[in-house]
Structure formats: C-alpha cells, structure tokens
C-alpha atoms as a PDB file:
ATOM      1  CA  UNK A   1      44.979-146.381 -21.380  1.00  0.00           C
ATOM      2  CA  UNK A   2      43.530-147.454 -24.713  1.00  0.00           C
ATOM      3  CA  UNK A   3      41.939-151.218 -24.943  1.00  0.00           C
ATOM      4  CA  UNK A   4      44.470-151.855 -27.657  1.00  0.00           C
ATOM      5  CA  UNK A   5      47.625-150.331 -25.731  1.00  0.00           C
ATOM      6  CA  UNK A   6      46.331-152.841 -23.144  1.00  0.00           C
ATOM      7  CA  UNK A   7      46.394-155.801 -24.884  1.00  0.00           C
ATOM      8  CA  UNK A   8      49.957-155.271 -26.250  1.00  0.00           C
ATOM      9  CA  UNK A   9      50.869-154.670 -22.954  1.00  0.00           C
ATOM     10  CA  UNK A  10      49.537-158.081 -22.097  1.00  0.00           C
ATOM     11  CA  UNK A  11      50.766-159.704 -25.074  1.00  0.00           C
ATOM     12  CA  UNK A  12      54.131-158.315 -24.379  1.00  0.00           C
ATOM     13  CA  UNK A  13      54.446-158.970 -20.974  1.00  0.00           C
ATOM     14  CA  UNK A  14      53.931-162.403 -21.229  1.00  0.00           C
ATOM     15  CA  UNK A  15      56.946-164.430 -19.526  1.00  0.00           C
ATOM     16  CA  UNK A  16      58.048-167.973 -21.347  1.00  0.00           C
ATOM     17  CA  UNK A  17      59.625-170.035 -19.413  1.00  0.00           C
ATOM     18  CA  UNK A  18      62.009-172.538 -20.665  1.00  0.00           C
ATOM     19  CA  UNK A  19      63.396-175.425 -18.574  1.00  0.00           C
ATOM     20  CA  UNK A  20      66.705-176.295 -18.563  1.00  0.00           C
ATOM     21  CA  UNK A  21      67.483-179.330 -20.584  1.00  0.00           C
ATOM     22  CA  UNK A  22      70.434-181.888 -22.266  1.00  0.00           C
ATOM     23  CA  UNK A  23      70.727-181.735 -25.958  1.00  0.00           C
ATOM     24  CA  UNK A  24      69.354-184.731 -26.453  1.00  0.00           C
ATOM     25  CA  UNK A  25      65.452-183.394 -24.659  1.00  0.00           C
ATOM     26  CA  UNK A  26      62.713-181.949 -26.030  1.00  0.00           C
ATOM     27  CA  UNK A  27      62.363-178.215 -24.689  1.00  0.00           C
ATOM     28  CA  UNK A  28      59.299-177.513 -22.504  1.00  0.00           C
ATOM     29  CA  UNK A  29      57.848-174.314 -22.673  1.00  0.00           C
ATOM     30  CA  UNK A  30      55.306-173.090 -20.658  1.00  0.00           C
ATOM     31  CA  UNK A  31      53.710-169.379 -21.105  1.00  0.00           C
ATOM     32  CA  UNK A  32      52.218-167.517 -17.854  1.00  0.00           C
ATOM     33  CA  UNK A  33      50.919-164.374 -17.295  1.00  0.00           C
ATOM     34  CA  UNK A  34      50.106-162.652 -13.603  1.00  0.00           C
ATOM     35  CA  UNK A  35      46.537-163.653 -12.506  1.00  0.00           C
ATOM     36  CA  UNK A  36      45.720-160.094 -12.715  1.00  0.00           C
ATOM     37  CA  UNK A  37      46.434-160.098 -16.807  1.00  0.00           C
ATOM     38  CA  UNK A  38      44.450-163.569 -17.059  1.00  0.00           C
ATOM     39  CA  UNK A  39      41.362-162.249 -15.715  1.00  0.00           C
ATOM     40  CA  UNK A  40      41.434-159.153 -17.473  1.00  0.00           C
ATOM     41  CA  UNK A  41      42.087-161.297 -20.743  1.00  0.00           C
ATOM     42  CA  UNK A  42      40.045-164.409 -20.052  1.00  0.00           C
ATOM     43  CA  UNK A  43      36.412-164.957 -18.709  1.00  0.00           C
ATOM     44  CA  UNK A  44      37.375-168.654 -18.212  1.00  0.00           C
ATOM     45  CA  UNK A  45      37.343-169.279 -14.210  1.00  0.00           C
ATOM     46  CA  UNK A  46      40.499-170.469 -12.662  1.00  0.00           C
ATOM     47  CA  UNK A  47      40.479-174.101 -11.382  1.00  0.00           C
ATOM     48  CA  UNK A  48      42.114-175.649  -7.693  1.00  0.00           C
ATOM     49  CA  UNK A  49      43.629-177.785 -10.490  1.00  0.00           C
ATOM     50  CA  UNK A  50      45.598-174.608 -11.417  1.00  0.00           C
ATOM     51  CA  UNK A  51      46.886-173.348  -8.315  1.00  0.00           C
ATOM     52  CA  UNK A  52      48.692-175.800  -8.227  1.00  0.00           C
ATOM     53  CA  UNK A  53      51.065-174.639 -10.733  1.00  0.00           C
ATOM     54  CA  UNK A  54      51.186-171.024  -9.910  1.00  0.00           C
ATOM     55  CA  UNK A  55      54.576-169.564  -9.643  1.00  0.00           C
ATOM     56  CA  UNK A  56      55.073-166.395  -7.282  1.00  0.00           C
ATOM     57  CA  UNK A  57      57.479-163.203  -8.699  1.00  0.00           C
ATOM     58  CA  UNK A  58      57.730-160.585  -5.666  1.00  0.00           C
ATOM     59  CA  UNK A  59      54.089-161.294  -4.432  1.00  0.00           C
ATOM     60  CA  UNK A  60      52.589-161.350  -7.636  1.00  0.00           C
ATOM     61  CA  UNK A  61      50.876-164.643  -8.989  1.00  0.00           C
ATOM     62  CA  UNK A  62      52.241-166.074 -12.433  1.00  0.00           C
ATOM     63  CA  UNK A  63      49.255-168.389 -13.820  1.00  0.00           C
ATOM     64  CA  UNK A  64      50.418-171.105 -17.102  1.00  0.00           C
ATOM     65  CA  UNK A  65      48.446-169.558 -20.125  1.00  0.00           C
ATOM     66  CA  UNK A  66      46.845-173.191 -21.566  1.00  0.00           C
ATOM     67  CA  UNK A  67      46.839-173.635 -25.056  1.00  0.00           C
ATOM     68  CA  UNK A  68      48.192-170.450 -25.592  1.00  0.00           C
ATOM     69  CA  UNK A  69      48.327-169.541 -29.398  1.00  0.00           C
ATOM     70  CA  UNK A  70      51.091-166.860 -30.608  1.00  0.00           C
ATOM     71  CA  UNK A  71      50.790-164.842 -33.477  1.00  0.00           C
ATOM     72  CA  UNK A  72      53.840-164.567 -35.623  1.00  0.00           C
ATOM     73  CA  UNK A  73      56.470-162.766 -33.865  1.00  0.00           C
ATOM     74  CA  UNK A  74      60.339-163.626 -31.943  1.00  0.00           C
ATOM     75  CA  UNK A  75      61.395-164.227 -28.833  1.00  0.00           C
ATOM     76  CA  UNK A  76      64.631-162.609 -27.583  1.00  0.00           C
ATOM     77  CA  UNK A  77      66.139-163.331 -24.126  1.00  0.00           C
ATOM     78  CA  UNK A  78      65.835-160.618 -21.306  1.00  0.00           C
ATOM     79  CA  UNK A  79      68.730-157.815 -21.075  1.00  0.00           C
ATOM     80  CA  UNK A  80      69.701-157.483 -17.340  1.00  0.00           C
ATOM     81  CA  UNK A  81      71.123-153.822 -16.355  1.00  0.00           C
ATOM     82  CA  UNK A  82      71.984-153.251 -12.775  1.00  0.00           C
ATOM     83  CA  UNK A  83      69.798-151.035 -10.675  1.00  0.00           C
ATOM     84  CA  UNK A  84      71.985-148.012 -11.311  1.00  0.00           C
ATOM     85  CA  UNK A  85      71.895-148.156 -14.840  1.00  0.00           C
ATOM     86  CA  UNK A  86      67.856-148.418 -14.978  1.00  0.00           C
ATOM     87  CA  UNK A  87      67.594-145.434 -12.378  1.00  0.00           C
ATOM     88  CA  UNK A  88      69.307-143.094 -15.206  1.00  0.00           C
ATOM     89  CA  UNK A  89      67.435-144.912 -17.875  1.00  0.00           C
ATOM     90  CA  UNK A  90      64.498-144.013 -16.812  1.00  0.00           C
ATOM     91  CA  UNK A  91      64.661-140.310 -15.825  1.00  0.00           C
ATOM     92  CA  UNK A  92      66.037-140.148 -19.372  1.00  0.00           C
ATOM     93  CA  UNK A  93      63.190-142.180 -21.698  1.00  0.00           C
ATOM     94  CA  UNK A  94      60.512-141.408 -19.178  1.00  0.00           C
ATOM     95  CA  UNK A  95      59.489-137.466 -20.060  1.00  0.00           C
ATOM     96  CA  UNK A  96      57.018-136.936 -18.022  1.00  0.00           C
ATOM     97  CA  UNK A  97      54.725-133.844 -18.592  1.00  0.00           C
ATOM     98  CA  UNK A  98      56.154-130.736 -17.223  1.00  0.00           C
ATOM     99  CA  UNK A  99      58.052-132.624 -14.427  1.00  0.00           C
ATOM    100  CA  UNK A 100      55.223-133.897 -12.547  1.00  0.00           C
ATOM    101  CA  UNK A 101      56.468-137.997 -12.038  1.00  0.00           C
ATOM    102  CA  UNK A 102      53.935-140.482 -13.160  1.00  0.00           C
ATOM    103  CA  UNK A 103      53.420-144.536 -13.117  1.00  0.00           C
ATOM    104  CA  UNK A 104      51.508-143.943 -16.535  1.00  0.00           C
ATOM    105  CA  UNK A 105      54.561-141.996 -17.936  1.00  0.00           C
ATOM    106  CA  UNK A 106      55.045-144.197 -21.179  1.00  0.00           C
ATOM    107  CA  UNK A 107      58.242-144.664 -23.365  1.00  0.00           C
ATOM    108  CA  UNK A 108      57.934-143.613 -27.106  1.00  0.00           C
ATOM    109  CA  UNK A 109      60.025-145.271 -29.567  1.00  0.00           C
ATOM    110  CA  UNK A 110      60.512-145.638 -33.489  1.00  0.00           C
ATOM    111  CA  UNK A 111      59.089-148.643 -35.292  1.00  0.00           C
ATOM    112  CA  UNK A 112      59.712-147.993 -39.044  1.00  0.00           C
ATOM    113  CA  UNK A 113      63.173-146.577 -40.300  1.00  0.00           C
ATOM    114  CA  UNK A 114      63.393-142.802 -40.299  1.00  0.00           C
ATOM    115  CA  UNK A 115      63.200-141.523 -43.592  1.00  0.00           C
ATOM    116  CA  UNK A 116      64.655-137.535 -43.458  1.00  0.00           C
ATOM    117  CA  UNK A 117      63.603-134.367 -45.736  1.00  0.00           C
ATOM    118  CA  UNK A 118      65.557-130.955 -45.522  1.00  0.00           C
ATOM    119  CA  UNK A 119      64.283-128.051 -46.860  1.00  0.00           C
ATOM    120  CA  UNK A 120      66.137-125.940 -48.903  1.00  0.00           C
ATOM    121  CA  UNK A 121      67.112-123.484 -46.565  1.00  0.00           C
ATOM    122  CA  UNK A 122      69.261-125.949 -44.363  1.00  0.00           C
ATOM    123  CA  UNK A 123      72.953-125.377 -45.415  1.00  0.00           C
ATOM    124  CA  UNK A 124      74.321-128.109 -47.227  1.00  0.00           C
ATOM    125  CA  UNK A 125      77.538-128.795 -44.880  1.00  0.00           C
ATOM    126  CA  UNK A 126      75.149-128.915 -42.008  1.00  0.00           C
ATOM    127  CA  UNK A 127      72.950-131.514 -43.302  1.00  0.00           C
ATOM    128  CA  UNK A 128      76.317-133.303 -44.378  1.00  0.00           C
ATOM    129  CA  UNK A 129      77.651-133.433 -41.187  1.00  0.00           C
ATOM    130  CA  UNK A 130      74.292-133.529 -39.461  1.00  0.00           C
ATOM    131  CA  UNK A 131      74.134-137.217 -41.243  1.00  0.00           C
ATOM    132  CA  UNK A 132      76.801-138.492 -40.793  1.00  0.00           C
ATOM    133  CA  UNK A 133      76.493-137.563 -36.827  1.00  0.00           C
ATOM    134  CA  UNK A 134      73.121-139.461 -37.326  1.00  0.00           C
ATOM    135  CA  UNK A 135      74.438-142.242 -39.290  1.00  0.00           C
ATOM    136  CA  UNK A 136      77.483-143.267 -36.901  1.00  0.00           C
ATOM    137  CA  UNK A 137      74.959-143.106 -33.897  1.00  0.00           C
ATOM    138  CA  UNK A 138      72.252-145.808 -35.483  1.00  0.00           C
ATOM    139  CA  UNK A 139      74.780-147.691 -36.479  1.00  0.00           C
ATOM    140  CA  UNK A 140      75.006-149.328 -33.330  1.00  0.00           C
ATOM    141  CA  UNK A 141      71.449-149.747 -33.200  1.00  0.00           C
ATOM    142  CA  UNK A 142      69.992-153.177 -34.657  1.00  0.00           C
ATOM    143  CA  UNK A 143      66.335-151.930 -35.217  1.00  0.00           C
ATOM    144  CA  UNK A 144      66.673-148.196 -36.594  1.00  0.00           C
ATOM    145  CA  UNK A 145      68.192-146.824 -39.613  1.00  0.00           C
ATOM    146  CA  UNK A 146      67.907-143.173 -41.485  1.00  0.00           C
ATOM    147  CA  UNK A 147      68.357-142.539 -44.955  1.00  0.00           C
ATOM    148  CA  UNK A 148      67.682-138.975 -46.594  1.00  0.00           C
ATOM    149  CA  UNK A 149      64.994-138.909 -49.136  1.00  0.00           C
ATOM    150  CA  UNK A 150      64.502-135.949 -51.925  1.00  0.00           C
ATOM    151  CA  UNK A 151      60.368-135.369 -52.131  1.00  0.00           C
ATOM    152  CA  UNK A 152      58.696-135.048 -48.379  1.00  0.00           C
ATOM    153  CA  UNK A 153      55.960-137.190 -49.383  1.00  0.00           C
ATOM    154  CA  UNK A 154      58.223-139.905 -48.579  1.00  0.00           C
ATOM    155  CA  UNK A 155      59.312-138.649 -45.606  1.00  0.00           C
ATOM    156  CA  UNK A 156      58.358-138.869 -41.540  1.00  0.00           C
ATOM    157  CA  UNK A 157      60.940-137.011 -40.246  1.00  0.00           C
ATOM    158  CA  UNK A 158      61.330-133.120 -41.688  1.00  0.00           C
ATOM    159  CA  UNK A 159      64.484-130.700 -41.042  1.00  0.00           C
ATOM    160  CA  UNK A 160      63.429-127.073 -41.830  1.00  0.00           C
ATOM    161  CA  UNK A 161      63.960-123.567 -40.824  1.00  0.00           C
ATOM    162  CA  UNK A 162      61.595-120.948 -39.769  1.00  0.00           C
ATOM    163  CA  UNK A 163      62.402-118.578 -43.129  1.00  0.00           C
ATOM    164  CA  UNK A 164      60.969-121.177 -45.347  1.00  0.00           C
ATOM    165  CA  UNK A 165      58.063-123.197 -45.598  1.00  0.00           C
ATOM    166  CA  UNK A 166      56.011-124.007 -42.926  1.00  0.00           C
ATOM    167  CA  UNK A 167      56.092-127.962 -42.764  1.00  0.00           C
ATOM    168  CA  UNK A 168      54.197-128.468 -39.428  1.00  0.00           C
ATOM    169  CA  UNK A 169      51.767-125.655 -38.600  1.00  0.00           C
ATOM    170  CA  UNK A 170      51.687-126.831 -35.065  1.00  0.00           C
ATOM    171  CA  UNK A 171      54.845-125.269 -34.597  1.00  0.00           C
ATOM    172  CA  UNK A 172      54.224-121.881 -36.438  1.00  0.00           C
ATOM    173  CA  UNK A 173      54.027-119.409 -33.413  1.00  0.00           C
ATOM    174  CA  UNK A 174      56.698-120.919 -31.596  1.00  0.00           C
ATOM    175  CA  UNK A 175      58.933-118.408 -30.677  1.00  0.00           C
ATOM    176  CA  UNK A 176      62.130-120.657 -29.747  1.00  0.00           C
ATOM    177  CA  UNK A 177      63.398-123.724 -31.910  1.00  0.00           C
ATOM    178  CA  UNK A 178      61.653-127.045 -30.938  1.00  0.00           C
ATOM    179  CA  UNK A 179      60.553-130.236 -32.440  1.00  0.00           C
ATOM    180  CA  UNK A 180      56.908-131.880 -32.835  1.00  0.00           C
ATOM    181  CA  UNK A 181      56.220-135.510 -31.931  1.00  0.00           C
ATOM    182  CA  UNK A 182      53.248-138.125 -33.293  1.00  0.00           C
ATOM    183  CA  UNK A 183      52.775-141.475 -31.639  1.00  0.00           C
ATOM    184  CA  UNK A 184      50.553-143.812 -32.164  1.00  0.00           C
ATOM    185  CA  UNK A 185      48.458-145.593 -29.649  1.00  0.00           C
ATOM    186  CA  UNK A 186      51.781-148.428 -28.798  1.00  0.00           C
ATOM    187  CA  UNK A 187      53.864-145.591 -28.503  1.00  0.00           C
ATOM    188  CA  UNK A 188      55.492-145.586 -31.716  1.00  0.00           C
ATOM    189  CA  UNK A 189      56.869-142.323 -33.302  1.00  0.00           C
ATOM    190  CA  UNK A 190      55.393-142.139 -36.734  1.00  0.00           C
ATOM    191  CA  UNK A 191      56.202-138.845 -37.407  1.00  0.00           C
ATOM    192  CA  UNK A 192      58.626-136.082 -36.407  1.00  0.00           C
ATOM    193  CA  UNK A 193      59.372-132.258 -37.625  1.00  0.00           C
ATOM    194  CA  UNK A 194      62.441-130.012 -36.105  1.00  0.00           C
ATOM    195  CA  UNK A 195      62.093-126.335 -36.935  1.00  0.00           C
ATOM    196  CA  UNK A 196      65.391-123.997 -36.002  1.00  0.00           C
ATOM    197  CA  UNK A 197      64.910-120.644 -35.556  1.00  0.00           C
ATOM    198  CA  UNK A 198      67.469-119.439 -37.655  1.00  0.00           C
ATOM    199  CA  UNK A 199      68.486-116.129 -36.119  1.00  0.00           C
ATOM    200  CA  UNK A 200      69.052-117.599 -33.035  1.00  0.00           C
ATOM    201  CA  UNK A 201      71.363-119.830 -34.499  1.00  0.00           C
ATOM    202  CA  UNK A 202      73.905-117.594 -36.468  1.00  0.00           C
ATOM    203  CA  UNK A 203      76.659-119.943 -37.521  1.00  0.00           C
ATOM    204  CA  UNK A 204      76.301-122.772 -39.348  1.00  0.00           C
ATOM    205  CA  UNK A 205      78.234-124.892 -36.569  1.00  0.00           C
ATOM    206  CA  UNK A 206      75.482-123.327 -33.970  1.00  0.00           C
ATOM    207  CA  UNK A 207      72.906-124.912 -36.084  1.00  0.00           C
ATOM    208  CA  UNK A 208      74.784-128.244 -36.780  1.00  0.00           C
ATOM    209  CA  UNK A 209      74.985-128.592 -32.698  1.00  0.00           C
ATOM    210  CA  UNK A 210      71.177-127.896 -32.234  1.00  0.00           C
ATOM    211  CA  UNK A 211      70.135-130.590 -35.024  1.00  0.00           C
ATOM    212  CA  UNK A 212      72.380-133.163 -33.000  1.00  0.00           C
ATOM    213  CA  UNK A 213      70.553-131.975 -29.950  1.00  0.00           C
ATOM    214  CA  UNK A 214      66.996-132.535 -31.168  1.00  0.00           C
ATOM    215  CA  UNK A 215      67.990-135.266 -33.216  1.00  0.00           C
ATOM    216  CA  UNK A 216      69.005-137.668 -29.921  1.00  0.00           C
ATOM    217  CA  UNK A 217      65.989-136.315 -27.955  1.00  0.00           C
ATOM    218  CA  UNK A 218      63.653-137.364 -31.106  1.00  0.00           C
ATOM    219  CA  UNK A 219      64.917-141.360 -30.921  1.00  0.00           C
ATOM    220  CA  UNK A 220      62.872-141.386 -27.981  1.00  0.00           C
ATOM    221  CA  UNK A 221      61.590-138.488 -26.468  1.00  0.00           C
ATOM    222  CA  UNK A 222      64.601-138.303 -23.946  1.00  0.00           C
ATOM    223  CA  UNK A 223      64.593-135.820 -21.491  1.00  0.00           C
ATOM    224  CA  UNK A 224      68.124-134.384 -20.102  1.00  0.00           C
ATOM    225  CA  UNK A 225      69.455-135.841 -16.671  1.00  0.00           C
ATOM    226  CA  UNK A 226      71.642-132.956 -14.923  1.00  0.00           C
ATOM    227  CA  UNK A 227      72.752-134.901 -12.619  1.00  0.00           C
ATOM    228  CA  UNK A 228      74.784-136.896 -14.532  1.00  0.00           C
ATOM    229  CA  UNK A 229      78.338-136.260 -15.728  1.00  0.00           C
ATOM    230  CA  UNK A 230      78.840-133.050 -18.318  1.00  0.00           C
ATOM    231  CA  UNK A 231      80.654-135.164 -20.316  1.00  0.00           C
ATOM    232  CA  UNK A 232      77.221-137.220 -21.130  1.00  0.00           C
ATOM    233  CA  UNK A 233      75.260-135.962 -23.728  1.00  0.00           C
ATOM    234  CA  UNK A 234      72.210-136.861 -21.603  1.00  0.00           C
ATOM    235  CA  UNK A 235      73.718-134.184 -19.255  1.00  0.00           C
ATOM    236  CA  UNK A 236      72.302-131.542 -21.485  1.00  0.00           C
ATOM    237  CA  UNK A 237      75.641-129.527 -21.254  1.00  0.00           C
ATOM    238  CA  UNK A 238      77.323-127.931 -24.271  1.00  0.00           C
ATOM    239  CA  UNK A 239      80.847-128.664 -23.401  1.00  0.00           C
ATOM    240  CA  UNK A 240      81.451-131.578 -25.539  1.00  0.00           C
ATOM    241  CA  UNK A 241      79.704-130.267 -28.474  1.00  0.00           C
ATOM    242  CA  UNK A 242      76.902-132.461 -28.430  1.00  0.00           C
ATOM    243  CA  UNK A 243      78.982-135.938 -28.834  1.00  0.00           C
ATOM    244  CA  UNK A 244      78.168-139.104 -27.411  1.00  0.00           C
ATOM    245  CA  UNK A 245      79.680-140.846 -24.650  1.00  0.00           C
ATOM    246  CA  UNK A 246      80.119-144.785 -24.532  1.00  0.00           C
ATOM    247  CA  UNK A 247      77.402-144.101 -21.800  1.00  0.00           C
ATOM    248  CA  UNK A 248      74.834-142.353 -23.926  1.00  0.00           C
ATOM    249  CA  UNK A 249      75.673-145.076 -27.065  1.00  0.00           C
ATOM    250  CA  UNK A 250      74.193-147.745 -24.334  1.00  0.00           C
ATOM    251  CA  UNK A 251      71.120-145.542 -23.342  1.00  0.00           C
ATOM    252  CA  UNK A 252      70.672-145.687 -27.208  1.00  0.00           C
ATOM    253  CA  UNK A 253      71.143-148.948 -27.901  1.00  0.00           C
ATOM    254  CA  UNK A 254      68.854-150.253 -24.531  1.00  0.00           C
ATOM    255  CA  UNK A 255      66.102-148.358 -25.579  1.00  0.00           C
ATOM    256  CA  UNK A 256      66.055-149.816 -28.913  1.00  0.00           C
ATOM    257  CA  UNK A 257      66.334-153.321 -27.621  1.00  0.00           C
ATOM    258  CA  UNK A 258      64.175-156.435 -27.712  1.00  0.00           C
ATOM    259  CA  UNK A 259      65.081-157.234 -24.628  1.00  0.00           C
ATOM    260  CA  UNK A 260      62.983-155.530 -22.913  1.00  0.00           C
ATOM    261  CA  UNK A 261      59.297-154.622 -23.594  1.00  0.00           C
ATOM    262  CA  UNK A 262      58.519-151.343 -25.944  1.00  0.00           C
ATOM    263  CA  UNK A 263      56.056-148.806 -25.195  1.00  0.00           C
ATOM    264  CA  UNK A 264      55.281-149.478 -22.078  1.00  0.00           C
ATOM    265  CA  UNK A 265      54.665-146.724 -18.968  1.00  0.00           C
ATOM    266  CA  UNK A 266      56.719-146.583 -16.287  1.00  0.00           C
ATOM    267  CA  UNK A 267      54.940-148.969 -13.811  1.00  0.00           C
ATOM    268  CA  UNK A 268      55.096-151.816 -16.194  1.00  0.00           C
ATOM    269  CA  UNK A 269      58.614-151.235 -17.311  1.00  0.00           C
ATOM    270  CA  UNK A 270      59.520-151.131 -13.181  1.00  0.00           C
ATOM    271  CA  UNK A 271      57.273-154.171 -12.586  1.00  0.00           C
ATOM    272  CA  UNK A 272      58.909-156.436 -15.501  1.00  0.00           C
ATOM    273  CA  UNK A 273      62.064-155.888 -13.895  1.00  0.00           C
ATOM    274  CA  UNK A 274      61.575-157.213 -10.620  1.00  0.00           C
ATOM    275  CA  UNK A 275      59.833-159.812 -12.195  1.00  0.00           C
ATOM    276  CA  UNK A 276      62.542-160.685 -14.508  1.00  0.00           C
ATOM    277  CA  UNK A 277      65.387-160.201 -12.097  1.00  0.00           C
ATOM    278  CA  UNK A 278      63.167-162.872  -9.390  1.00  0.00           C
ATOM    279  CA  UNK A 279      63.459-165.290 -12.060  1.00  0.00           C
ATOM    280  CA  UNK A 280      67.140-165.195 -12.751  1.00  0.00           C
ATOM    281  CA  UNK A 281      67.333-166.187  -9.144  1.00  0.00           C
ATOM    282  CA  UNK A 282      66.621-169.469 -10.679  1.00  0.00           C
ATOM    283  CA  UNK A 283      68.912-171.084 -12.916  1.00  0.00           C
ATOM    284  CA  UNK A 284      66.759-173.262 -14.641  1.00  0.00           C
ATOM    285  CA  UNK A 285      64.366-170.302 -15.960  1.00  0.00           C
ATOM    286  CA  UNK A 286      65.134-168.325 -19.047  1.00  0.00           C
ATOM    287  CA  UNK A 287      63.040-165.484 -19.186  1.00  0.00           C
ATOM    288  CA  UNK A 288      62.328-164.070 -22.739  1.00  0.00           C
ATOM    289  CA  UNK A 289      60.261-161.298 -24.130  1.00  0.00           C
ATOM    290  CA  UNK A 290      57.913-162.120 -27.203  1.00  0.00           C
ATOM    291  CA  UNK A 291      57.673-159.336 -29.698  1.00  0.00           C
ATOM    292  CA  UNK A 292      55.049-159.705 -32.377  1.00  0.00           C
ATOM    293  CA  UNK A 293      55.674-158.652 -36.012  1.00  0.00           C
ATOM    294  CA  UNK A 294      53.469-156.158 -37.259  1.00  0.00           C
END
C-alpha cells in the first residue's frame, strides 16, 4: 500500500461523533481514530490523561484526535445495509485477481464524470441506445454522470471496434472483446477503453448487449456473482438482455455513495462496518464519514 493511499485511508476512516442534543445546545463534536491509526499518524505519545476517554468498537481502541484540523471536505451520515446485502456487495465490487480472495482486494471507483468517444465504426443505433441504457442507469446515481463528446482528446472513456483504430495498444493482441482499466493510487478510474471484436458480435443488437455488459462492469470493476438470481444483471446471465434489476440499481447506487468510505480494500471496508454498526448500538452517536474535496 502506497504512503498516500494510507493516509486517505486514515483521513477517511476517521469516525465523528456527534452527541445528541436539544435545539437550543451547542453540538459537540469529537473526532477519534483507532490507536493503531494515531500512532501510525502521530509521533506525539499518548497520555493516562487520555485513556480515559477511549471508546472501545469490537476490541479495537477509538482515541479523540485533539485539535484535529480538517481540510475542506463534507460529512455525510453512515448508510447501514444488513449483513446479507454487504455479503453480495462485496463479491461483486471486490475483483480480486484471478479468484484468489484477498484482505488487500481494493474497490475502484469513478471520481470525475465520464466523458465517452465512439469511433466511427460503432453503428449509430447502437451508440443511441447504448446511451440512453447508460444515461437511465446514472441517473440514479448522485456522483456520476456521462455525456458523449466528439474529439477523444476530451475523452476518458473510448468505445471502439477492433477494424478501426487502435485506441489502447494494450489491448491489441487480445483475441476476445475486453475492456482496459487505469486507477490511480485512491482507486479512482481515470481512464477506461472497451474494444468489441466485431465478428464475434454479428448483429448490431449482439453488440448493443456486450457494450451494456462492459459498460456496468467498468462503474466499478464488478465482477459477476452466479449465485445470485438470473434475473440480476450481476448474475452474469443473458436472459434478461442485460437489464437491471431494482437489486443491481442499489449495488449501483451503494457503491457510488458517501456513505461509506471509497477506495478502500476489503479489510477496511469489513472493519468500518463493524465499527459503524457497534456504534449505532448507541443512540446518542451519529457516525459520519468525512470525504475531502479534491
């Protein structure tokens, strides 16, 4: 892990607590951190006056973070999903390399808005229909939008066939149609190409239902989970064409929200959790997740 993945890690997975309070108080917020993040992150030596305001999560030590100066960013209240829920989640946004399950598996995600470039050779009613199919699925996302733009220059997302020009050479002896990913050290997608290899794909629908295909797995670099219902997209079954489910929607729309922290790995995501779901044990604690802006 990367000293600068680290620290956002730290900076993200800093709890707030807020009392409970009349509308006529003042709200008192204190920030805290486990004791294993505040020794990473400070050389300052921990006090007997401190212990006595440590709060314990599921055996791990919270410590209050003094003086604690935020950069500019927002705080956005936890999103609780029930056990059952997270188990799918995470065999979907989790795709770890070549099956083999990791801790340090980590979640990729878009930042910026995608901006999309088709090549010539991609039939216009596909591309139609292939936006609109990408439209009507952001739109019930809050932090990710497309638009098509005309010169690739502007783009970081690139639609092309394999009779045309070849817009990511990464991908140029591929034999089957795929899709090539760059993140950045928070796990942010930056930039994304999907090349179909048009004689596999003889009809334009054919085509259309690949491009949805790719499309969903690029929001996140999902992985298909077989064990769940055909009718799921996240199934990975053709029989409904490639159209979402109410169920796939909210796999969507969790992974794109701030309730939760972004770009983690696994064993962070799993630990914030239990953390999160100790503290709404306790009524007086609202638990919120502080995202800075970039």
């Amino acid at each position: 892990m990367t000293k600068s993945l680290l620290i956002a890690i730290i900076s993200l997975t800093l709890v707030q607590f807020v009392q409970a309070q009349t509308p006529h108080q003042t709200k008192n917020v204190q920030y805290r951190m486990s004791i294993k993040q505040f020794k990473a992150k400070y050389k300052t030596p921990l006090t007997a006056k401190d212990t006595l305001n440590f709060v314990y999560v599921n055996n791990d030590t919270m410590v209050i973070v003094k003086d604690y100066v935020r950069k500019p960013g927002a705080s956005v209240p936890y999103q609780y999903k029930d056990s059952t829920f997270l188990d799918v989640y995470k065999t979907i946004a989790f795709n770890h390399y070549k099956d083999s399950v990791s801790k340090k598996t980590t979640m990729k995600y878009w930042k910026d808005d995608i901006a999309i470039f088709f090549s010539n050779s991609v039939d216009k009613k596909v591309k139609k229909k292939f936006m609109a199919f990408a439209e009507k699925t952001l739109q019930h996302v809050d932090s990710l939008s497309i638009k098509e733009v005309k010169h690739v220059e502007d783009s970081n997302y690139i639609v092309y066939y394999n009779d045309g020009f070849e817009y990511e050479s990464r991908m140029s002896n591929y034999s089957k149609s795929d899709f090539y990913m760059h993140w950045n050290n928070k796990n942010q997608i930056y930039r994304l190409s999907i090349r179909l290899i048009k004689e596999d794909f003889f009809t334009p629908k054919l085509r259309l239902s690949e491009l949805k295909k790719y499309f969903i797995k690029s929001l996140g670099h999902f992985q298909f989970n077989q064990s769940i219902d055909n009718n799921h997209f996240f199934s990975g079954s053709h029989d409904n064409d490639y159209q979402l489910s109410d169920f796939d929607t909210e796999i969507i729309k969790y992974h794109y929200s701030y309730g939760i922290c972004k770009g983690t790995n696994l064993e962070t995501f799993e630990d914030n959790h239990k953390k999160a779901k100790e503290l709404l044990k306790n009524k007086q604690i609202l638990l919120t997740f502080y995202h800075e802006f970039e």
